[in-house]
C-alpha atoms as a PDB file:
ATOM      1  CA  UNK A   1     171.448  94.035 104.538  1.00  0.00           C
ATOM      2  CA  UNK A   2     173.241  96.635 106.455  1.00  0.00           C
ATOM      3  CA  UNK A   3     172.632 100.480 106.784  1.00  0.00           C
ATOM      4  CA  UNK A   4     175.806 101.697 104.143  1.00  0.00           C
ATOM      5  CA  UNK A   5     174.228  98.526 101.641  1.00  0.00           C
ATOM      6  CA  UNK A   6     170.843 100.095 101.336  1.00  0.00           C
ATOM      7  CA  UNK A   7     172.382 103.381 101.071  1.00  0.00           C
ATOM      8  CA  UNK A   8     174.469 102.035  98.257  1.00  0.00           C
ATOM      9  CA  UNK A   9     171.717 100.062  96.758  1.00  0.00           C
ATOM     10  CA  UNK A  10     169.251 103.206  96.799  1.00  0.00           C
ATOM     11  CA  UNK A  11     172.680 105.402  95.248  1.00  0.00           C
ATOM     12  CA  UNK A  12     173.005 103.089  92.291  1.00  0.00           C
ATOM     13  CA  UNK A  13     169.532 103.491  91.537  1.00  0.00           C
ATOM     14  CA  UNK A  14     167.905 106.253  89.519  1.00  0.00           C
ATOM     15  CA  UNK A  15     165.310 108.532  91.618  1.00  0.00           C
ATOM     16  CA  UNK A  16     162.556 107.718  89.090  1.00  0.00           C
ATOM     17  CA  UNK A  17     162.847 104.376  89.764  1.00  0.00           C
ATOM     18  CA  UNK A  18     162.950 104.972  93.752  1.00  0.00           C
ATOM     19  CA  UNK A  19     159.932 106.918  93.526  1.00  0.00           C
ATOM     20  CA  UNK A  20     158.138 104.832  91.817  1.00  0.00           C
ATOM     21  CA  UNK A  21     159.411 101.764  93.472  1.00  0.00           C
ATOM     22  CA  UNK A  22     158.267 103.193  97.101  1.00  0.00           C
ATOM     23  CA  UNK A  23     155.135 104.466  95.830  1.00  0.00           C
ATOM     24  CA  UNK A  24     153.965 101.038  94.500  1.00  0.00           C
ATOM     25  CA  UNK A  25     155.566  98.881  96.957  1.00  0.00           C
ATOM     26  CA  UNK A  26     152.768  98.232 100.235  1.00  0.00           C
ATOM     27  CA  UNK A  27     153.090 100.070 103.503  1.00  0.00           C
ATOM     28  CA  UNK A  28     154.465  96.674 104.725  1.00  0.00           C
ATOM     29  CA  UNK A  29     157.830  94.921 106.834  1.00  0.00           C
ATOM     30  CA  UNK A  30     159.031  94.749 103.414  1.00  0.00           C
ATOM     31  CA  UNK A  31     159.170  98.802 102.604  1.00  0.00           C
ATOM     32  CA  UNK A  32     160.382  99.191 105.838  1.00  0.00           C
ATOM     33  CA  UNK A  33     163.171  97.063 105.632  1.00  0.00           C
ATOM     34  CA  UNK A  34     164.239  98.673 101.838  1.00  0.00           C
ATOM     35  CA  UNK A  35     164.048 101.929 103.228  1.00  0.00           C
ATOM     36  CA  UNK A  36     165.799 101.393 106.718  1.00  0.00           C
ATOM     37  CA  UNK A  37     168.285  98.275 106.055  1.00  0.00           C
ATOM     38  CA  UNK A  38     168.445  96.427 109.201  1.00  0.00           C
ATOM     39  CA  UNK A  39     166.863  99.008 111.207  1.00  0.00           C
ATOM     40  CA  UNK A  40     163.710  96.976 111.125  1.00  0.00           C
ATOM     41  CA  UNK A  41     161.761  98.799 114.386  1.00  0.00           C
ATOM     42  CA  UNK A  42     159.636 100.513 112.448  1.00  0.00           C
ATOM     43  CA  UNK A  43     158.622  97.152 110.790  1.00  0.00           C
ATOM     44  CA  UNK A  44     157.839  95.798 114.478  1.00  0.00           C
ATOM     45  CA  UNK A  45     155.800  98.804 115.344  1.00  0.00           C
ATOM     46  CA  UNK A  46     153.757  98.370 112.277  1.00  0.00           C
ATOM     47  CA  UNK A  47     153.232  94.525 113.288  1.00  0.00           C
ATOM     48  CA  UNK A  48     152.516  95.616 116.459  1.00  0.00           C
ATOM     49  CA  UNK A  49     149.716  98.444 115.455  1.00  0.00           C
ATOM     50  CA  UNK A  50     148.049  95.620 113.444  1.00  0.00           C
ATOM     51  CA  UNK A  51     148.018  93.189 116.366  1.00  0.00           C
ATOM     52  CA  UNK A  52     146.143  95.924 118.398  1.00  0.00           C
ATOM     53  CA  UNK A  53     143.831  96.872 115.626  1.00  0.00           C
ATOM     54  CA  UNK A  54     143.087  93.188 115.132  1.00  0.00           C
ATOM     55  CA  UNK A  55     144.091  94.047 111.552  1.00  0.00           C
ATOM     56  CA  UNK A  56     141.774  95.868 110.624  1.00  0.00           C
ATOM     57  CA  UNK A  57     142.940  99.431 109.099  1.00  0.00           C
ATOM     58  CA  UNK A  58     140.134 101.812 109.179  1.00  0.00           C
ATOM     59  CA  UNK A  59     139.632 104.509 107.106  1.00  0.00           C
ATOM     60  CA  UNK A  60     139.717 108.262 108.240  1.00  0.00           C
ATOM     61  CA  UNK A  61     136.532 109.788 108.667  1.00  0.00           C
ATOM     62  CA  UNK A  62     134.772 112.957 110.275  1.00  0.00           C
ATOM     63  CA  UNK A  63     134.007 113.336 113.425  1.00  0.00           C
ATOM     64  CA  UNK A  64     131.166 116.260 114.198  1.00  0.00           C
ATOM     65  CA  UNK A  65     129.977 118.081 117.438  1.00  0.00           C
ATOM     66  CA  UNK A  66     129.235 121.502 118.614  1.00  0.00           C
ATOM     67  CA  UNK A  67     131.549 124.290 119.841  1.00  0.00           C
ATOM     68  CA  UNK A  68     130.130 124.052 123.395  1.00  0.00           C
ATOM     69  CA  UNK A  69     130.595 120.347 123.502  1.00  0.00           C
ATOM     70  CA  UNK A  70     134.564 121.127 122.423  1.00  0.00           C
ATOM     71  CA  UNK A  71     134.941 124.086 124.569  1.00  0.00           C
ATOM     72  CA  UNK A  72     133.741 121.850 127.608  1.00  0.00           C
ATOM     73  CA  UNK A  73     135.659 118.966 126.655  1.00  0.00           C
ATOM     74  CA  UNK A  74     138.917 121.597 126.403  1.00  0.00           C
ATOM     75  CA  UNK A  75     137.790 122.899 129.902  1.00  0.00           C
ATOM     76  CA  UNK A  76     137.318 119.861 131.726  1.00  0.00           C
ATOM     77  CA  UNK A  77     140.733 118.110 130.352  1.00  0.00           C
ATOM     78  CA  UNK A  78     142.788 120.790 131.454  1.00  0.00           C
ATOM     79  CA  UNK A  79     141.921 122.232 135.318  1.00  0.00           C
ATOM     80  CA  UNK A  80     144.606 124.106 136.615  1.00  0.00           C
ATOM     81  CA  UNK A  81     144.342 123.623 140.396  1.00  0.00           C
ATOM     82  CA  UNK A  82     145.615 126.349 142.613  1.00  0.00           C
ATOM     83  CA  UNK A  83     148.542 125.806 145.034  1.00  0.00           C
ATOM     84  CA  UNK A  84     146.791 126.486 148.062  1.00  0.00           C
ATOM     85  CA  UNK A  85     146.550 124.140 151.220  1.00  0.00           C
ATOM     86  CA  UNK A  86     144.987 125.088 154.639  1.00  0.00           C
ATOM     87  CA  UNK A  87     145.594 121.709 156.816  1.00  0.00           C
ATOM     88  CA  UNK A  88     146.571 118.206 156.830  1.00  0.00           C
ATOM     89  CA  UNK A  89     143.649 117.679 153.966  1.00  0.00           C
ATOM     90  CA  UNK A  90     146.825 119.427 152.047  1.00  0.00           C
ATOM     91  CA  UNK A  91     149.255 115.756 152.798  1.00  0.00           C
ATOM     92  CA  UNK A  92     146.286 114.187 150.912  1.00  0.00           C
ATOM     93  CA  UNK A  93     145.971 116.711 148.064  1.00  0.00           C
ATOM     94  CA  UNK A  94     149.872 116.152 147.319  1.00  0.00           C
ATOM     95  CA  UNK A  95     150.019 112.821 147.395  1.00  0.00           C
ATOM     96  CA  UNK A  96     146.831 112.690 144.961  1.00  0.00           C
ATOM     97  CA  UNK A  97     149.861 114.854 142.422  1.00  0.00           C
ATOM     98  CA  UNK A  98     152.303 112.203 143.269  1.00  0.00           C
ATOM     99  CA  UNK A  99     153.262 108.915 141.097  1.00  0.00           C
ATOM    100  CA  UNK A 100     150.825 106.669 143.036  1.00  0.00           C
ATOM    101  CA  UNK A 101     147.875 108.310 142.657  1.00  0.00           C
ATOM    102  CA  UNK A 102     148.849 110.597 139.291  1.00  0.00           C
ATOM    103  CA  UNK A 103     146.433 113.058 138.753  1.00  0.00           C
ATOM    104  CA  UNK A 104     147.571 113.672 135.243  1.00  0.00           C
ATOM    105  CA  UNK A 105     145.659 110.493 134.268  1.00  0.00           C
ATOM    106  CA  UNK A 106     142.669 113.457 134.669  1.00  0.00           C
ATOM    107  CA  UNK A 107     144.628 116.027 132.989  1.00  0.00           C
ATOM    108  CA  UNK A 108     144.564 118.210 136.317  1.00  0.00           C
ATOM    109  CA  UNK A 109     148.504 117.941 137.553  1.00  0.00           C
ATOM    110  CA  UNK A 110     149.575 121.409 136.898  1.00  0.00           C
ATOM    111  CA  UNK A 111     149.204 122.812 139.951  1.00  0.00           C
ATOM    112  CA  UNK A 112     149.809 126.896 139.391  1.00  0.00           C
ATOM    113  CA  UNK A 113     151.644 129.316 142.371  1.00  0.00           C
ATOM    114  CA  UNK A 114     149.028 132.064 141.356  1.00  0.00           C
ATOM    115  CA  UNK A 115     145.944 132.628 141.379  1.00  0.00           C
ATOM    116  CA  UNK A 116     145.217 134.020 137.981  1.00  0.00           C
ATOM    117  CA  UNK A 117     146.859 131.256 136.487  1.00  0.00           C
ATOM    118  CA  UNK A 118     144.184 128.779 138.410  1.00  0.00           C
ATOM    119  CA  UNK A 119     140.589 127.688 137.335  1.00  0.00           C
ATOM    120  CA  UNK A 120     139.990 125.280 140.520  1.00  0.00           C
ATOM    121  CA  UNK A 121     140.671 126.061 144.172  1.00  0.00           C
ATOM    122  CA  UNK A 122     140.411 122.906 146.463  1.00  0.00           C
ATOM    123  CA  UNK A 123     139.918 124.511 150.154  1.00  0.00           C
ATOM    124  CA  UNK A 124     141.676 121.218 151.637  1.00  0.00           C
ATOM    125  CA  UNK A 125     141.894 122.035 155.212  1.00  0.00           C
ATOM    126  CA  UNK A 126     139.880 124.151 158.305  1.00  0.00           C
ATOM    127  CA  UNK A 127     138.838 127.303 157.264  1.00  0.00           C
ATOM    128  CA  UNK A 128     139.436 130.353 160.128  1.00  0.00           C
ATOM    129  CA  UNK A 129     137.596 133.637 160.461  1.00  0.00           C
ATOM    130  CA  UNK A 130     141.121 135.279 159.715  1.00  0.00           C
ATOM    131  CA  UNK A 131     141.740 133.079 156.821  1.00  0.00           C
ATOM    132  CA  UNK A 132     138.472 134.147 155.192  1.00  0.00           C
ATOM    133  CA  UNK A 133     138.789 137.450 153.735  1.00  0.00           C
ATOM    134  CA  UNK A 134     142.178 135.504 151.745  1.00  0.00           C
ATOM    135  CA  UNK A 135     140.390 132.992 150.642  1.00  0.00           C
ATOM    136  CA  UNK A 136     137.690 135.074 149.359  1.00  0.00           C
ATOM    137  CA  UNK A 137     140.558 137.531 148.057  1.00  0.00           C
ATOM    138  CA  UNK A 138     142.316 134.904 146.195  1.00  0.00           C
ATOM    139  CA  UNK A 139     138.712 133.585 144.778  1.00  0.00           C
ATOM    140  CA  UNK A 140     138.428 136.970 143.186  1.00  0.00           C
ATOM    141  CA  UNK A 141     141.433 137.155 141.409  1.00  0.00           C
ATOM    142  CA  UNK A 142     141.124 133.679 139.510  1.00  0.00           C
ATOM    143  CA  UNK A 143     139.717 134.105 136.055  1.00  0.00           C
ATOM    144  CA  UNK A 144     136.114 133.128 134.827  1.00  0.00           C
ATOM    145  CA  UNK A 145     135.442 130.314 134.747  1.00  0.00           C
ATOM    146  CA  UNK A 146     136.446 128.905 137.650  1.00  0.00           C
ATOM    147  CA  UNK A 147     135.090 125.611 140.520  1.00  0.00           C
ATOM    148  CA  UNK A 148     135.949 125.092 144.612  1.00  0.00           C
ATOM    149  CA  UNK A 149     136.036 122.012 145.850  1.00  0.00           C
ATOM    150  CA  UNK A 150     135.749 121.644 149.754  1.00  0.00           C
ATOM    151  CA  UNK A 151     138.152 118.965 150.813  1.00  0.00           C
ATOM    152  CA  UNK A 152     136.999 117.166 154.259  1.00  0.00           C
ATOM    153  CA  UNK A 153     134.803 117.879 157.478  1.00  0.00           C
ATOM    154  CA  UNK A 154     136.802 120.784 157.915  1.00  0.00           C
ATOM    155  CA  UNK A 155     136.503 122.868 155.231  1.00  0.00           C
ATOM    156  CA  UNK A 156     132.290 121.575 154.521  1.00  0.00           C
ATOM    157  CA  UNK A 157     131.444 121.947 158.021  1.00  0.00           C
ATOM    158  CA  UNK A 158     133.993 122.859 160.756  1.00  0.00           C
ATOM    159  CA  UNK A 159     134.210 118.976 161.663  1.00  0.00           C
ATOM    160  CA  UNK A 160     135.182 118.553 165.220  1.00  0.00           C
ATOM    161  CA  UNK A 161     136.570 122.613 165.383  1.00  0.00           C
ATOM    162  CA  UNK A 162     133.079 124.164 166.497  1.00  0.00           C
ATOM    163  CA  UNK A 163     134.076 126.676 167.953  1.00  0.00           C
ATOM    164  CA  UNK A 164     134.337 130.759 167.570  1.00  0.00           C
ATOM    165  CA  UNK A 165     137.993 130.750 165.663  1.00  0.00           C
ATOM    166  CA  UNK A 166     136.906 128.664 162.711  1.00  0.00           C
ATOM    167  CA  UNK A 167     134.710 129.535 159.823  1.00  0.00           C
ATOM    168  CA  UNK A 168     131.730 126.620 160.012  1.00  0.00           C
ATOM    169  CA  UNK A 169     131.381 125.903 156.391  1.00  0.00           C
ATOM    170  CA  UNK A 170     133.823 127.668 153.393  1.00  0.00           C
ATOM    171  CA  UNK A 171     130.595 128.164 151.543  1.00  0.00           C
ATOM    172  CA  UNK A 172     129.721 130.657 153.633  1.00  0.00           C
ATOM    173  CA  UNK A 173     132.864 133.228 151.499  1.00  0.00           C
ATOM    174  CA  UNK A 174     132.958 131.706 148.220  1.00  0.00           C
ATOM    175  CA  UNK A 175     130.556 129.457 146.347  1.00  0.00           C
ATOM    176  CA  UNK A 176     131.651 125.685 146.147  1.00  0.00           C
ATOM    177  CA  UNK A 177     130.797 123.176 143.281  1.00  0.00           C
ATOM    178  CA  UNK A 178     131.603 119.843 144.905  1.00  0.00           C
ATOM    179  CA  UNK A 179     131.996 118.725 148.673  1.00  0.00           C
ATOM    180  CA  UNK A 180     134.744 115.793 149.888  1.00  0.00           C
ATOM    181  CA  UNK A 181     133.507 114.283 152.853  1.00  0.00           C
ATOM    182  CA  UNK A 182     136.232 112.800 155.219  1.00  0.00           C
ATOM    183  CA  UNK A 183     138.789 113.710 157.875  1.00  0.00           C
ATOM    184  CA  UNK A 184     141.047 113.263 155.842  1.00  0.00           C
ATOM    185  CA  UNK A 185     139.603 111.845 152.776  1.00  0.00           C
ATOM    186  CA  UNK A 186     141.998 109.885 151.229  1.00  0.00           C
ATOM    187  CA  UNK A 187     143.200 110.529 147.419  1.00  0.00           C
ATOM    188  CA  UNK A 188     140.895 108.518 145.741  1.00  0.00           C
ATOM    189  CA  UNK A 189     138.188 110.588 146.844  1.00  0.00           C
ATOM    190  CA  UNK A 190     139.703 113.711 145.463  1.00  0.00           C
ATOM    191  CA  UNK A 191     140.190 112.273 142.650  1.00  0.00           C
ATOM    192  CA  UNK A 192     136.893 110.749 142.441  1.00  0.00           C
ATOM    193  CA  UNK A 193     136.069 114.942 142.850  1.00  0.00           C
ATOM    194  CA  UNK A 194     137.629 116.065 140.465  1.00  0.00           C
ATOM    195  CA  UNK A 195     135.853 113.815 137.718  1.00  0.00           C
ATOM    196  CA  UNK A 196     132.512 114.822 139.310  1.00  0.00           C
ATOM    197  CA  UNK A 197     133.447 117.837 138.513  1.00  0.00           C
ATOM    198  CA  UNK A 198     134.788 116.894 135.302  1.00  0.00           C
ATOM    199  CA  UNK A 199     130.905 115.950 134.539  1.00  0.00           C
ATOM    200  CA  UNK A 200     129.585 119.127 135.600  1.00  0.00           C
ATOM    201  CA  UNK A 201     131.911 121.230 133.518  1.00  0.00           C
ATOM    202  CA  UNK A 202     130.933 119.153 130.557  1.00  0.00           C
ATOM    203  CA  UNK A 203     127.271 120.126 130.831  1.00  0.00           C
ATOM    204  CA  UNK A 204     127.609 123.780 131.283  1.00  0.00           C
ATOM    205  CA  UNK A 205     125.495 125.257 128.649  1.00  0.00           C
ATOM    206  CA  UNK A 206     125.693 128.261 126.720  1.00  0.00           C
ATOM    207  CA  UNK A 207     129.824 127.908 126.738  1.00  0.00           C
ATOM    208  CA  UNK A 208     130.990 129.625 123.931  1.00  0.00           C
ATOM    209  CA  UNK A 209     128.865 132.303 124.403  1.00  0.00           C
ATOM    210  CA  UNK A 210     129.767 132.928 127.945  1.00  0.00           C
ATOM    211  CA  UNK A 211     133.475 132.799 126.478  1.00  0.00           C
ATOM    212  CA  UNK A 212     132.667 135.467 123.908  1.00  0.00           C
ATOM    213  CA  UNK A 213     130.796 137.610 126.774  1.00  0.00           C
ATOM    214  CA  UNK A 214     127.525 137.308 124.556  1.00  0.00           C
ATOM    215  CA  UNK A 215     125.631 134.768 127.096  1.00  0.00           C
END
């Protein structure tokens, strides 16, 4: 049956008998097919669903938790890193946003040009004693709450730059939640970072209070 054949089929019939013809009929191939004619994708969709489900159709139901569990859960599905990249541990941050990696599997791939737009700074590179004071700067103007993740030797330690001009650890300006070993760490281990931190922001206690300024 073609598309202008349903449409006269359903035309010649009354709208009492349409509704109650649709409301008895099953959510089957068959409904599908009255209502769409030979547009009969929805009908493979369906088959489809129930292939997945094993066909089994379960009912809805209620799902209960607590408002710091949610607010953690909203937290930790959307970190907004900052764009901000000090050395080559930067190559290995953007390729982490690229298609092979694809940080939006984590739900972390909007990477904001300002810091009050940012929850998560990711120091990826050697830290100098004239960078510093910026970093710390743009620490203070992201919002509460708000994680650091050293990324690399550099950036944890100083690595192989011991010497006067670079800053021997970025913990020593800003606080930092999780460390990336390597020179450079690769991707994965970024990414493997990020769901660390993932966990931690998941079991922060007292959220909603700390959101409401009360805790």
């Amino acid at each position: 049956m073609g598309i202008e054949t349903a449409y006269r089929v359903i035309a010649a019939i009354p709208c009492a008998s349409i509704g109650s013809y649709i409301g008895y009929m099953a959510a089957t191939a068959e409904r599908d097919r009255y209502l769409f004619g030979a547009l009969d994708s929805s009908a493979k969709n369906r088959v489809k669903l129930q292939e997945v489900n094993y066909g089994f159709e379960g009912q809805e139901g209620v799902f209960l938790t607590s408002m710091d569990f949610a607010v953690n859960w909203i937290r930790k599905s959307s970190v907004w890193p900052m764009t901000f990249g000090l050395a080559c541990c930067a190559i290995e941050m953007m390729s982490m946003g690229a298609s092979r990696f694809d940080i939006a599997r984590f739900g972390a791939e909007v990477f904001r040009p300002s810091p009050r737009q940012s929850d998560l700074m990711v120091v990826a590179g050697r830290v100098s004693n004239k960078m510093a004071p910026v970093i710390r700067r743009l620490y203070d103007q992201m919002p509460e709450p708000k994680w650091v993740i050293s990324m690399g030797a550099c950036a944890t330690s100083g690595g192989v730059f011991n010497n006067y001009a670079l800053l021997q650890g970025v913990n020593q300006v800003i606080p930092v939640d999780v460390y990336v070993p390597g020179c450079p760490p690769r991707p994965e281990q970024l990414i493997y970072a990020i769901t660390l931190l993932q966990e931690k922001i998941q079991r922060e206690p007292r959220s909603l209070l700390k959101t409401l300024n009360l805790g």
